[in-house]
Protein backbone atom coordinates (compact mmCIF):
# COMPACT_ATOMS: atom_id res chain seq x y z
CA UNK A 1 0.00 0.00 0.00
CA UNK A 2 1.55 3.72 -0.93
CA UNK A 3 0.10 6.82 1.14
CA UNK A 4 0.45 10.38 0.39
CA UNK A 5 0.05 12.67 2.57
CA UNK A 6 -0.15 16.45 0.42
CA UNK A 7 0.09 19.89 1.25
CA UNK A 8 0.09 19.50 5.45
CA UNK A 9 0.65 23.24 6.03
CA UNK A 10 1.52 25.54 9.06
CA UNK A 11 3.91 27.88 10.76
CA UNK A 12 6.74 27.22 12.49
CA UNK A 13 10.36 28.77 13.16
CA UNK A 14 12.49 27.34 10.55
CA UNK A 15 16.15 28.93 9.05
CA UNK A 16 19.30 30.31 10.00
CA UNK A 17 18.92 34.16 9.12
CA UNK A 18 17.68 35.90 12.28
CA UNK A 19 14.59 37.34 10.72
CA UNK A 20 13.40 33.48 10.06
CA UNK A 21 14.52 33.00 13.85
CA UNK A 22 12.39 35.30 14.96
CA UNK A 23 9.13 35.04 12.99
CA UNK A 24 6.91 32.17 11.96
CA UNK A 25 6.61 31.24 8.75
CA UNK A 26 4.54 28.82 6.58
CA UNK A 27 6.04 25.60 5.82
CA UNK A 28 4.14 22.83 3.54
CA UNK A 29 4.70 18.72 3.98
CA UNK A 30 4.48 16.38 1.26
CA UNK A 31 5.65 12.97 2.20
CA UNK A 32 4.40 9.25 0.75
CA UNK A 33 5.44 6.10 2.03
CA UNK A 34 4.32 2.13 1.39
CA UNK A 35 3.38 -0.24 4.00
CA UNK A 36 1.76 -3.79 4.86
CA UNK A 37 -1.56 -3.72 4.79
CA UNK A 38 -1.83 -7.39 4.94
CA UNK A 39 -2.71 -6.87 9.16
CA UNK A 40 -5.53 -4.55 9.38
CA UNK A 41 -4.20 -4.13 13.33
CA UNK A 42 -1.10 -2.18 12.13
CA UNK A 43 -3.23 0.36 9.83
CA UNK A 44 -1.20 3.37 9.44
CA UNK A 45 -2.95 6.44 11.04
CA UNK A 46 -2.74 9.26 8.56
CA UNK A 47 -4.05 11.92 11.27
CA UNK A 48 -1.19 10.47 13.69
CA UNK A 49 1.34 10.98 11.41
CA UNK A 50 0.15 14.19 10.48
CA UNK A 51 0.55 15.38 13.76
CA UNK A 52 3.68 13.66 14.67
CA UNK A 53 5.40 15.97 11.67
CA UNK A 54 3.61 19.37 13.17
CA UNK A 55 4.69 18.48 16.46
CA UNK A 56 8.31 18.30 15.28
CA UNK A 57 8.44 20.57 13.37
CA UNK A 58 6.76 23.11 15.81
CA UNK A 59 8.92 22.13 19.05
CA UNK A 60 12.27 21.35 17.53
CA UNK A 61 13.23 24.90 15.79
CA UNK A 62 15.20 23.84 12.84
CA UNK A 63 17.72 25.86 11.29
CA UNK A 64 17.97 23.85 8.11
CA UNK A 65 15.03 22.28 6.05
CA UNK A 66 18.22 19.38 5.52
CA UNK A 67 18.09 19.01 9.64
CA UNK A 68 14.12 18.42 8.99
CA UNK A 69 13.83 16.14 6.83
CA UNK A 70 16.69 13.94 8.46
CA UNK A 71 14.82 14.05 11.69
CA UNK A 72 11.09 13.49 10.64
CA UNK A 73 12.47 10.32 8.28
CA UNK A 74 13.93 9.31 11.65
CA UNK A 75 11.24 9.67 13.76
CA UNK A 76 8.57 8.03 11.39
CA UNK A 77 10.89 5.35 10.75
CA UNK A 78 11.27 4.51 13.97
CA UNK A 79 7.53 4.45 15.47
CA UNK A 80 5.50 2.72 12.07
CA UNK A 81 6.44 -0.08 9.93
CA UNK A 82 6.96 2.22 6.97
CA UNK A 83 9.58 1.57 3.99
CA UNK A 84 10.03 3.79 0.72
CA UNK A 85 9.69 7.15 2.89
CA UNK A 86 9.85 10.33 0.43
CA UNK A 87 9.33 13.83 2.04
CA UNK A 88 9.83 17.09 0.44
CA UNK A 89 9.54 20.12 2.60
CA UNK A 90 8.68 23.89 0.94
CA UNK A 91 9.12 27.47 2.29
CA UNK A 92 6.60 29.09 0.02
CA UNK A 93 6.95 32.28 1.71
CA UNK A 94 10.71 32.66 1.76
CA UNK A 95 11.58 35.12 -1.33
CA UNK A 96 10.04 37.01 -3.36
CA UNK A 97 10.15 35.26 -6.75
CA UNK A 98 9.77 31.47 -5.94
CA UNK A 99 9.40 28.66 -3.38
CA UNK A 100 12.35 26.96 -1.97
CA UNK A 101 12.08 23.10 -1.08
CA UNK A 102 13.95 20.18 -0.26
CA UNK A 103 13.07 16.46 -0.60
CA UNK A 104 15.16 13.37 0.48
């Protein structure tokens, strides 16, 4: 089974320059992932996860969108039987004249 999970959006303090230090700004998820869905007891629970990647990213502070992604891939990794984990991060806010993102 393959889950996406699109455009999970909110503020949080994110970047090394101190105006993004200081400020929150809007960040947007993607991230997709396969599992077994062989067991319906281990269902994946999208809302869960979800929240488990605004918590992070709301508590921990990141300065790069690098140190992100390397700790959310961690963290899921480590509490669901999940393989194949893609996330791309984006900073639609950032400049003036485009988005910046990142994806592992």
């Amino acid at each position: 089974m393959k889950v996406y999970i699109e455009d999970l959006s909110f503020d949080c303090i994110i970047g090394i320059l101190d105006f993004e230090r200081e400020t929150a700004q809007k960040v947007i998820i993607n991230l997709s992932f396969e599992y077994d869905f062989s067991n319906k007891d281990e269902f994946i629970d999208y809302s869960k996860v979800s929240n488990d990647i605004e918590n992070i990213m709301t508590e921990k502070k990141f300065e790069l969108l690098e140190e992100a992604i390397i700790y959310i891939e961690n963290n899921l990794t480590n509490s669901y039987k999940i393989k194949n984990l893609k996330i791309k991060i984006s900073k639609p806010d950032i400049m003036a004249n485009c988005i910046v993102s990142l994806e592992n």
